[in-house]
C-alpha atoms as a PDB file:
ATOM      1  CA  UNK A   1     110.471 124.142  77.821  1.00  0.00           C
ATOM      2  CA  UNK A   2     113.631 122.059  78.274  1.00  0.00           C
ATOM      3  CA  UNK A   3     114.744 120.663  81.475  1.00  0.00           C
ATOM      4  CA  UNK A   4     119.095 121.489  82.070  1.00  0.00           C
ATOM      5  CA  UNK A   5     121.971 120.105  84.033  1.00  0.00           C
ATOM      6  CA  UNK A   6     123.512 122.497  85.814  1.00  0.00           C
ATOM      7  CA  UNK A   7     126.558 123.374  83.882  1.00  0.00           C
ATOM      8  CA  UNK A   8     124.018 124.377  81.122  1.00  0.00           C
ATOM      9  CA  UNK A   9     122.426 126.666  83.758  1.00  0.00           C
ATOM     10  CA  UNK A  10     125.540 128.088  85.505  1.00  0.00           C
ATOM     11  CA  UNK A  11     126.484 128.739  82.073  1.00  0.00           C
ATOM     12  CA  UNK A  12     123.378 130.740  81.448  1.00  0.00           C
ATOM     13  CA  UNK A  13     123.974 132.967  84.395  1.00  0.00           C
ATOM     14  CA  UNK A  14     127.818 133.544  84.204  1.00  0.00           C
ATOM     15  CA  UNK A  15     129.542 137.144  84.280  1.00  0.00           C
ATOM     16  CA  UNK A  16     128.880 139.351  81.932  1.00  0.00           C
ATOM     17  CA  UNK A  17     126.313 136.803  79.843  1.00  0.00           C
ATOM     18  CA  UNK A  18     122.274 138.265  79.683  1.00  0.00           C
ATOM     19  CA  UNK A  19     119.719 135.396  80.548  1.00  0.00           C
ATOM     20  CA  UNK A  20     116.976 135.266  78.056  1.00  0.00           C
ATOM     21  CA  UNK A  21     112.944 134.682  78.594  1.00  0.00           C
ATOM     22  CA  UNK A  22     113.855 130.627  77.665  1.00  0.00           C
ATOM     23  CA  UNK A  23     116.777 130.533  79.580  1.00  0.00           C
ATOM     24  CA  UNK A  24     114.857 131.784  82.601  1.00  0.00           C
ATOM     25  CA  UNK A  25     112.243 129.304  81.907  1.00  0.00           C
ATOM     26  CA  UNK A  26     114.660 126.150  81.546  1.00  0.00           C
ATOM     27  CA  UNK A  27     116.089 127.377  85.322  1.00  0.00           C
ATOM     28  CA  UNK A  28     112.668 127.226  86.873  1.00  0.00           C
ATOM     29  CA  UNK A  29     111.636 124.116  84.516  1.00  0.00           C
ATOM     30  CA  UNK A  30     114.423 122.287  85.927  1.00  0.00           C
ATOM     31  CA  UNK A  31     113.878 122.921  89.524  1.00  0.00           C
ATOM     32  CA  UNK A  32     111.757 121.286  91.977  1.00  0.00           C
ATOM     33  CA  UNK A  33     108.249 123.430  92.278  1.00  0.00           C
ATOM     34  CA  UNK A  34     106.161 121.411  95.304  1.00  0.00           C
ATOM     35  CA  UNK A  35     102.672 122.468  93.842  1.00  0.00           C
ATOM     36  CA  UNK A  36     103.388 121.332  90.575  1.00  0.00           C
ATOM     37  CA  UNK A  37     105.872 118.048  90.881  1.00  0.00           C
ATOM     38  CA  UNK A  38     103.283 116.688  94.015  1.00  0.00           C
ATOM     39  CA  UNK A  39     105.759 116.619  97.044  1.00  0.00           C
ATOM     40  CA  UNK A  40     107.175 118.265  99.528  1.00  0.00           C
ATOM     41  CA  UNK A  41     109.039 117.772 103.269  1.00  0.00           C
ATOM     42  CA  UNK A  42     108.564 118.785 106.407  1.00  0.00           C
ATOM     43  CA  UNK A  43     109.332 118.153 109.940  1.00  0.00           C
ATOM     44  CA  UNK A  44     106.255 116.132 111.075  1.00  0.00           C
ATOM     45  CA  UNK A  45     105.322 114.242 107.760  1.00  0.00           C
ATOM     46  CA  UNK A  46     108.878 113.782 106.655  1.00  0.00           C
ATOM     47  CA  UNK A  47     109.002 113.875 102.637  1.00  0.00           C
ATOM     48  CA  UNK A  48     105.401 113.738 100.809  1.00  0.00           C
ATOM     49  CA  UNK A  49     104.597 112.183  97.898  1.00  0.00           C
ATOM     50  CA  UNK A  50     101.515 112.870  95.527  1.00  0.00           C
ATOM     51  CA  UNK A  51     100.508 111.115  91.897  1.00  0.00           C
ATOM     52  CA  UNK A  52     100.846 113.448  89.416  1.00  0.00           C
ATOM     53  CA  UNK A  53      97.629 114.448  87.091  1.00  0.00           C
ATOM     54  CA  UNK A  54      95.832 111.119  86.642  1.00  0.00           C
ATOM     55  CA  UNK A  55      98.927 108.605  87.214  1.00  0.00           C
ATOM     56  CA  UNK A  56      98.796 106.821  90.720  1.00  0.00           C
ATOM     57  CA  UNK A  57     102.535 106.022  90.051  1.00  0.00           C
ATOM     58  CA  UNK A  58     104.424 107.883  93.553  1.00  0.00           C
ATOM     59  CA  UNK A  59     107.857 106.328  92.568  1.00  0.00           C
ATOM     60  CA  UNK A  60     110.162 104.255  89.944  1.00  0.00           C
ATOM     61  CA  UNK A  61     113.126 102.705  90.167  1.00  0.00           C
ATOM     62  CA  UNK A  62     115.492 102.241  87.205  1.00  0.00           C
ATOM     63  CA  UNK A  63     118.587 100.258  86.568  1.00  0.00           C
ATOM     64  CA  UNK A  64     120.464 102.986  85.299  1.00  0.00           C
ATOM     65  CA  UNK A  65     119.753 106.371  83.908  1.00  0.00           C
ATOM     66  CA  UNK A  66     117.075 107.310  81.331  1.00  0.00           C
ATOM     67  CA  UNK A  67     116.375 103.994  81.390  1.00  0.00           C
ATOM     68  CA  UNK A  68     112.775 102.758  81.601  1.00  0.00           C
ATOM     69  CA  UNK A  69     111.594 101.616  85.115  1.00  0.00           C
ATOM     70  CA  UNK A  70     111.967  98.646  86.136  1.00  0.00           C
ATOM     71  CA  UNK A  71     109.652  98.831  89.661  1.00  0.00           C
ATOM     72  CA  UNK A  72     106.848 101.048  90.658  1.00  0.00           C
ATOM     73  CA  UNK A  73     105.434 102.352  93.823  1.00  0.00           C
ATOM     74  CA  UNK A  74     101.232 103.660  93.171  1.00  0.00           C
ATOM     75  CA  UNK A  75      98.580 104.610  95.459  1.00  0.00           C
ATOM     76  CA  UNK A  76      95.401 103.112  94.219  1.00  0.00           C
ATOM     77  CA  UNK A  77      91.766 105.133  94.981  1.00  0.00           C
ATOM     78  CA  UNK A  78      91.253 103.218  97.706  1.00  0.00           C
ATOM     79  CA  UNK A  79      94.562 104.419  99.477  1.00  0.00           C
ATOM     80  CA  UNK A  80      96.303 100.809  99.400  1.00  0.00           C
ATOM     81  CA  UNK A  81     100.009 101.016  98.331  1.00  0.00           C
ATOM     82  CA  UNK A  82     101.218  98.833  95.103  1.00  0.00           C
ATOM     83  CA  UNK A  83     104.530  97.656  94.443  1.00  0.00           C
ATOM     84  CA  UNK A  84     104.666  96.250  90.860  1.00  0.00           C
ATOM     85  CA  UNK A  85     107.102  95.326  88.234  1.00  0.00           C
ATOM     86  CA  UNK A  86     107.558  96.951  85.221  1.00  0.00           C
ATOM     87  CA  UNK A  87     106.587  94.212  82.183  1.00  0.00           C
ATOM     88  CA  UNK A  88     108.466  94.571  79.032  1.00  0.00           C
ATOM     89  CA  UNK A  89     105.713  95.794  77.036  1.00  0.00           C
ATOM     90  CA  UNK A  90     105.330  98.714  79.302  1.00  0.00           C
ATOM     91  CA  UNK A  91     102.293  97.820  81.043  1.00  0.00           C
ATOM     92  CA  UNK A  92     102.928  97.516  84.742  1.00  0.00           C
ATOM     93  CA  UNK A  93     101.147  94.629  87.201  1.00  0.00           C
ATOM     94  CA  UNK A  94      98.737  96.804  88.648  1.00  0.00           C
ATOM     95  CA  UNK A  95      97.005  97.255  85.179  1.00  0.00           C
ATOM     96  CA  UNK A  96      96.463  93.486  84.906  1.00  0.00           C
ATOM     97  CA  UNK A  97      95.106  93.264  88.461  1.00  0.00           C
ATOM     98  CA  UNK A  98      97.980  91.460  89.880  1.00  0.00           C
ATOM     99  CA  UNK A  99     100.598  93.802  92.171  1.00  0.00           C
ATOM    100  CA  UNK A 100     103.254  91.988  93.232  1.00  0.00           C
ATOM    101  CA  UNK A 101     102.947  93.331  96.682  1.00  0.00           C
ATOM    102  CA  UNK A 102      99.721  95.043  97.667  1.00  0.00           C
ATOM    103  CA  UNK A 103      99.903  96.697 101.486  1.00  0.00           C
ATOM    104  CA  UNK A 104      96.050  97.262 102.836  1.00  0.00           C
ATOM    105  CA  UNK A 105      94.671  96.983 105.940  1.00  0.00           C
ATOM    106  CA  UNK A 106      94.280  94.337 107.297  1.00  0.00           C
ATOM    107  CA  UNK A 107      95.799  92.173 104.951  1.00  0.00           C
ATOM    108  CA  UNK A 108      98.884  91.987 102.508  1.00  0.00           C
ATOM    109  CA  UNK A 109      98.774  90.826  99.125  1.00  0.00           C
ATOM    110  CA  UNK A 110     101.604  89.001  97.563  1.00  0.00           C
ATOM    111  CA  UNK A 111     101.558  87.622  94.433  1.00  0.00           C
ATOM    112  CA  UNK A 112     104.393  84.802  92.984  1.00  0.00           C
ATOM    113  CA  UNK A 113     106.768  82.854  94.944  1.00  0.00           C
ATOM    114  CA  UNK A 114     108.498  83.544  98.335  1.00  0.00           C
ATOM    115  CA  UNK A 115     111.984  82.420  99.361  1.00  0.00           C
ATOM    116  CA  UNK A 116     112.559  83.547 103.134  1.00  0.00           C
ATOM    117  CA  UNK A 117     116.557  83.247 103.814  1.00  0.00           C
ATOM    118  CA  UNK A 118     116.161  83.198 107.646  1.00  0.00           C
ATOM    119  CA  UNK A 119     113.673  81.562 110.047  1.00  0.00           C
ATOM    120  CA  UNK A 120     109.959  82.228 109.882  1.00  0.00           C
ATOM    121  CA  UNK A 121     107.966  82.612 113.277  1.00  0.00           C
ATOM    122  CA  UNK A 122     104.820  83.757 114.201  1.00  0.00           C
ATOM    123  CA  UNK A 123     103.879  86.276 116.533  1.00  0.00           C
ATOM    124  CA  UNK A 124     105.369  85.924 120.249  1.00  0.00           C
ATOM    125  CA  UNK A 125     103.687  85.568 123.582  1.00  0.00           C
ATOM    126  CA  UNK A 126     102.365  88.208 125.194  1.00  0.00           C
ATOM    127  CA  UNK A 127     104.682  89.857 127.406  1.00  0.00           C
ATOM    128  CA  UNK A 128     102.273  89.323 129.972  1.00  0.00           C
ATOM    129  CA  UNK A 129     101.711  85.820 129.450  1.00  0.00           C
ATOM    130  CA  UNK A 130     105.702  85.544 128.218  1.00  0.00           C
ATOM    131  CA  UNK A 131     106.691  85.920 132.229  1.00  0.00           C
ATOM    132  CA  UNK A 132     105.082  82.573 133.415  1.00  0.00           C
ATOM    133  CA  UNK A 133     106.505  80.773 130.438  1.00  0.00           C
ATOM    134  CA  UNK A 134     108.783  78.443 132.683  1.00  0.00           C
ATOM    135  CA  UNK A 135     109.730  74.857 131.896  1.00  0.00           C
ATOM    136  CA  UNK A 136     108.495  73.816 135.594  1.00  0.00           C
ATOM    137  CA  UNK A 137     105.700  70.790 134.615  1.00  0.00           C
ATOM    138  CA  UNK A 138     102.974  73.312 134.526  1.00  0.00           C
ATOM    139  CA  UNK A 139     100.727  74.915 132.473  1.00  0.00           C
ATOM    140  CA  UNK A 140     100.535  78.028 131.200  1.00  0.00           C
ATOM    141  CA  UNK A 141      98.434  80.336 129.123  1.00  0.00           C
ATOM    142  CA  UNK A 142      99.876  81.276 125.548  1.00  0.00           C
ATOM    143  CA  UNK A 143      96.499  82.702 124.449  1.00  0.00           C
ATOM    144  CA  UNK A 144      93.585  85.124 126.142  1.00  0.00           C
ATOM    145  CA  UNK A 145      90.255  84.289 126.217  1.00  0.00           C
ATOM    146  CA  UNK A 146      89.030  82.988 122.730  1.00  0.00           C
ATOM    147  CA  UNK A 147      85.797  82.587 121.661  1.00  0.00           C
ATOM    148  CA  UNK A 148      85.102  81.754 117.732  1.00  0.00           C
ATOM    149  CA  UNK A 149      86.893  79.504 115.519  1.00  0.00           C
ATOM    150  CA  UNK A 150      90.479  79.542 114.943  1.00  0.00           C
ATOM    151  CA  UNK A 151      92.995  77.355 113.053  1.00  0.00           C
ATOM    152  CA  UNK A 152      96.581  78.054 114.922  1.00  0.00           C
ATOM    153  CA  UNK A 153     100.234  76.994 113.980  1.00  0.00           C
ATOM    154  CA  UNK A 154     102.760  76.843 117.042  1.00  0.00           C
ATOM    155  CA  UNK A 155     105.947  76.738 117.507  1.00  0.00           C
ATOM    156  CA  UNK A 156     107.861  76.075 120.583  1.00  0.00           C
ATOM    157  CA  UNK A 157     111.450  75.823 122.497  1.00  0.00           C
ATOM    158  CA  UNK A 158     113.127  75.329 125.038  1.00  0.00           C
ATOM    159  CA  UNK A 159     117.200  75.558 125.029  1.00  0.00           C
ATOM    160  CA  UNK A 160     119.264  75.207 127.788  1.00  0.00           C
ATOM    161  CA  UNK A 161     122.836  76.421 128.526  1.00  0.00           C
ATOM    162  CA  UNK A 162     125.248  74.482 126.317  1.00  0.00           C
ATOM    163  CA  UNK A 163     126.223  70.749 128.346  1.00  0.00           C
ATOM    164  CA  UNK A 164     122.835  70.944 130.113  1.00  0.00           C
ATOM    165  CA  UNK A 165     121.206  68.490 127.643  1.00  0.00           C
ATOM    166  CA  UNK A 166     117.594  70.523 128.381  1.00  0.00           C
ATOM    167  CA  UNK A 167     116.409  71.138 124.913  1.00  0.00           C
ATOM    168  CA  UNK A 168     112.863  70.570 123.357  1.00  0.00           C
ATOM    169  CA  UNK A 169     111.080  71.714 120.116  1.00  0.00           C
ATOM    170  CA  UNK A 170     107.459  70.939 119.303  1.00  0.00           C
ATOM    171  CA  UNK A 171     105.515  72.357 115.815  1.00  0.00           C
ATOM    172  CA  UNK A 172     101.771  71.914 116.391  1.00  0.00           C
ATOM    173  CA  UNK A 173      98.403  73.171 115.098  1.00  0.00           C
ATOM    174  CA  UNK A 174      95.416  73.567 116.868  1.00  0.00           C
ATOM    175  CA  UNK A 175      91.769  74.056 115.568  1.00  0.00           C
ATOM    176  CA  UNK A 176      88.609  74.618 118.026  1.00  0.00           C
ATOM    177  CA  UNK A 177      85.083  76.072 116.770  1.00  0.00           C
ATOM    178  CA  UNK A 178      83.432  77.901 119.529  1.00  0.00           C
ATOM    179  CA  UNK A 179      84.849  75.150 122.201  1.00  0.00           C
ATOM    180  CA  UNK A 180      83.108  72.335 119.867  1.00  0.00           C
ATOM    181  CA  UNK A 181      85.909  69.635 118.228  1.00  0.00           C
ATOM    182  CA  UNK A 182      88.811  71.102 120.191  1.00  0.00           C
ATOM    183  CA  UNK A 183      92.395  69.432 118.255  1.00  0.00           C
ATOM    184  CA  UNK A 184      95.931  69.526 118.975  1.00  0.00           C
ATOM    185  CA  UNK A 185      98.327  67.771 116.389  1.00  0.00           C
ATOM    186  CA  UNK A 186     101.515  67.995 117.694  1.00  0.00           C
ATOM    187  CA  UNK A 187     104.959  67.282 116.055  1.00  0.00           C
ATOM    188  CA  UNK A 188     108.068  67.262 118.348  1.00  0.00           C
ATOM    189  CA  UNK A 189     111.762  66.422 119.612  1.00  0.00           C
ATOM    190  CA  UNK A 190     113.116  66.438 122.495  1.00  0.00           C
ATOM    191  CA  UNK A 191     116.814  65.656 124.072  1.00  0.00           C
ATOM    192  CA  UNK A 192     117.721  63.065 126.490  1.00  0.00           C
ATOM    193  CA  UNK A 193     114.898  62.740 129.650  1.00  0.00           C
ATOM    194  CA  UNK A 194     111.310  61.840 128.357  1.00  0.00           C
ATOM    195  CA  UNK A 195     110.245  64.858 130.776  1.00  0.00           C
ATOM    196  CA  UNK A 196     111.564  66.951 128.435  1.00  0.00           C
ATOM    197  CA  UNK A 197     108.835  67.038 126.074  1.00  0.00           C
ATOM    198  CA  UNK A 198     106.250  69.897 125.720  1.00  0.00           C
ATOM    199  CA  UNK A 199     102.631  69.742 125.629  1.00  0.00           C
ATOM    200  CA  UNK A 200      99.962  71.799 124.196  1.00  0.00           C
ATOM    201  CA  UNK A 201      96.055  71.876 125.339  1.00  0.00           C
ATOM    202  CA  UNK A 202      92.723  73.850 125.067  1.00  0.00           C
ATOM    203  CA  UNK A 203      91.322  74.764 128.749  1.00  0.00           C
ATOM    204  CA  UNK A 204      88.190  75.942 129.063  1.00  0.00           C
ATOM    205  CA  UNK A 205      87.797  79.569 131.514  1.00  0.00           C
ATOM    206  CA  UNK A 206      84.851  80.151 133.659  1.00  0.00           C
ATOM    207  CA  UNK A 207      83.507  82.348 131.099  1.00  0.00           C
ATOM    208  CA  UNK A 208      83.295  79.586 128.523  1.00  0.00           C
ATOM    209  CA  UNK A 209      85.881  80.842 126.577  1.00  0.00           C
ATOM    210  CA  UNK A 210      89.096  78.842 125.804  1.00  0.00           C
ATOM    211  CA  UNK A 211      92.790  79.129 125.962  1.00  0.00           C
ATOM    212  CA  UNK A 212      95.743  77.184 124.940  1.00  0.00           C
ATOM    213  CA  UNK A 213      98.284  76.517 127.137  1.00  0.00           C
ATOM    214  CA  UNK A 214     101.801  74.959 127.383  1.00  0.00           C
ATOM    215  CA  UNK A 215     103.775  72.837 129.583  1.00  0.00           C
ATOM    216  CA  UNK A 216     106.884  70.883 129.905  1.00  0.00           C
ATOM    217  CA  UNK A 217     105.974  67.546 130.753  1.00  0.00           C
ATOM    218  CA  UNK A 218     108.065  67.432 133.652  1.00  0.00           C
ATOM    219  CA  UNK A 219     110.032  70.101 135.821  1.00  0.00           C
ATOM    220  CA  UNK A 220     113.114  70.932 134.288  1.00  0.00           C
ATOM    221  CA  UNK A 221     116.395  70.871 136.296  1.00  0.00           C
ATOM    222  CA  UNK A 222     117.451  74.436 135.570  1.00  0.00           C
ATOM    223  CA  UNK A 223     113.479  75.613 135.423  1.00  0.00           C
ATOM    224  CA  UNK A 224     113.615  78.737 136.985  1.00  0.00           C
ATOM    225  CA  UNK A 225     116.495  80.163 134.301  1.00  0.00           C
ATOM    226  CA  UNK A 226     114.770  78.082 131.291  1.00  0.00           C
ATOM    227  CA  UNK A 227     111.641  79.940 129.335  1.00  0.00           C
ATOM    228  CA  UNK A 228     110.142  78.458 127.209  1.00  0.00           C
ATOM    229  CA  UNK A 229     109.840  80.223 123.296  1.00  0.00           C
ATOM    230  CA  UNK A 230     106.652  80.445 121.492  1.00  0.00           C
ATOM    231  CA  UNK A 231     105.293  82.042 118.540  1.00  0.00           C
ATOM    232  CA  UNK A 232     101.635  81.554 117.012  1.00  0.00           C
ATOM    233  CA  UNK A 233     100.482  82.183 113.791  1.00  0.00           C
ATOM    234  CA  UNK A 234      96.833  82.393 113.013  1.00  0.00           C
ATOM    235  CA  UNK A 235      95.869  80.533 109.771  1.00  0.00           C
ATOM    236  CA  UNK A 236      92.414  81.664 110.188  1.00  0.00           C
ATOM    237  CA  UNK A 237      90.495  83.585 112.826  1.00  0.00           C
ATOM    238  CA  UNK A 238      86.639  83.982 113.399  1.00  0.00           C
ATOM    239  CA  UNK A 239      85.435  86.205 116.629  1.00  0.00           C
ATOM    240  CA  UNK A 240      83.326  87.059 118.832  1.00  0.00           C
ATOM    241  CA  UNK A 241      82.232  88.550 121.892  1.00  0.00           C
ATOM    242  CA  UNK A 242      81.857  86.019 124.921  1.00  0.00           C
ATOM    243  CA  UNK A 243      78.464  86.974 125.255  1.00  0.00           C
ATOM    244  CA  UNK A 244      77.231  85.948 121.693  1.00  0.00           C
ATOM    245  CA  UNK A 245      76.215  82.738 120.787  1.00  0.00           C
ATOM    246  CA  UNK A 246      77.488  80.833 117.883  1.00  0.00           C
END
């Protein structure tokens, strides 16, 4: 059993020259055979990957041919995806209980340092909450109805047309526990006018729920073109229905 390149195998099968039993065997040992090598493609699941006998590696990565891997992809029995790197001694991350990347649901596991080359934001607005968003002096919802306890990082902007001088950036975090010890810590800059500024607040609905809103302290000049930007992040996130207690 011998896996060939294919000049081996052309050669095998060229005029006049009779194939043996091995021969034959090399051609279908180096082939691809979807039962036995665990994948296979199709139109609606695209190409399909399977661990092979009792591995859970699905795919390696080397830095150059029949050269040992240096990163591994593995389905675990729980169905979570592992990215790990290949240790010197052979023994990949998984084995020690530390993935460098583990992809579940809900939640994503990394483990070791992160260096993002770009700007890190939350997630944005609502798209139905995004179309109020206007730097008129008003508030406006940035949340739905929250009941629970939550511990929120915000970040906001407005930015004008260039020689307008209407620009404003506030980083805040807000905490509330089932409407009890409601905070907002803001941190922010603004250019020129004082009205410039943006505010944050918890408002309480009729339903006893809460949301946090936004404004511009004052009405911008340009208001009606000027939105204002905002991504949330949830640091942590307890809830509930509105109808339980807490």
């Amino acid at each position: 059993m011998a896996v060939r390149g294919r000049k081996i195998l052309k050669d095998f099968f060229s005029n006049g020259k009779r194939p043996s039993q091995q021969e034959f065997e090399d051609l279908i040992d180096s082939s691809v055979n979807i039962l036995d090598d665990g994948y296979s493609k199709n139109g609606k699941d695209g190409l399909k990957l399977a661990p092979k006998n009792d591995s859970n590696v699905l795919l390696s990565f080397c830095p150059q041919s029949g050269a040992e891997p240096s990163w591994v992809f593995a389905i675990n029995e729980t169905e979570d995806l592992l990215i790990e790197r290949k240790k010197a001694d052979n023994h990949t991350t998984t084995e020690r209980n530390t993935p460098s990347l583990l992809l579940t649901s809900p939640k994503t596991i990394v483990t070791g340092d992160i260096e993002i080359q770009g700007i890190k934001k939350g997630t944005p607005v609502s798209d139905k909450l995004k179309e109020s968003l206007k730097a008129d002096g008003k508030w406006h919802d940035i949340t739905e109805d929250l009941n629970g306890m939550y511990a929120m990082e915000i970040v906001a902007t407005i930015c004008g047309e260039k020689g307008s001088g209407e620009y404003a950036v506030l980083l805040a975090w807000a905490t509330q526990c089932y409407g009890s010890q409601k905070k907002v810590k803001p941190i922010g800059s603004h250019y020129g006018f004082w009205g410039h500024k943006l505010k944050l607040r918890w408002h309480r609905q009729k339903n006893q729920s809460y949301r946090l809103q936004i404004k511009s302290r004052l009405q911008y000049k340009n208001w009606k073109n000027l939105a204002i930007d905002c991504h949330i992040s949830y640091l942590h996130k307890y809830e509930r229905s509105i109808s339980e207690k807490a």
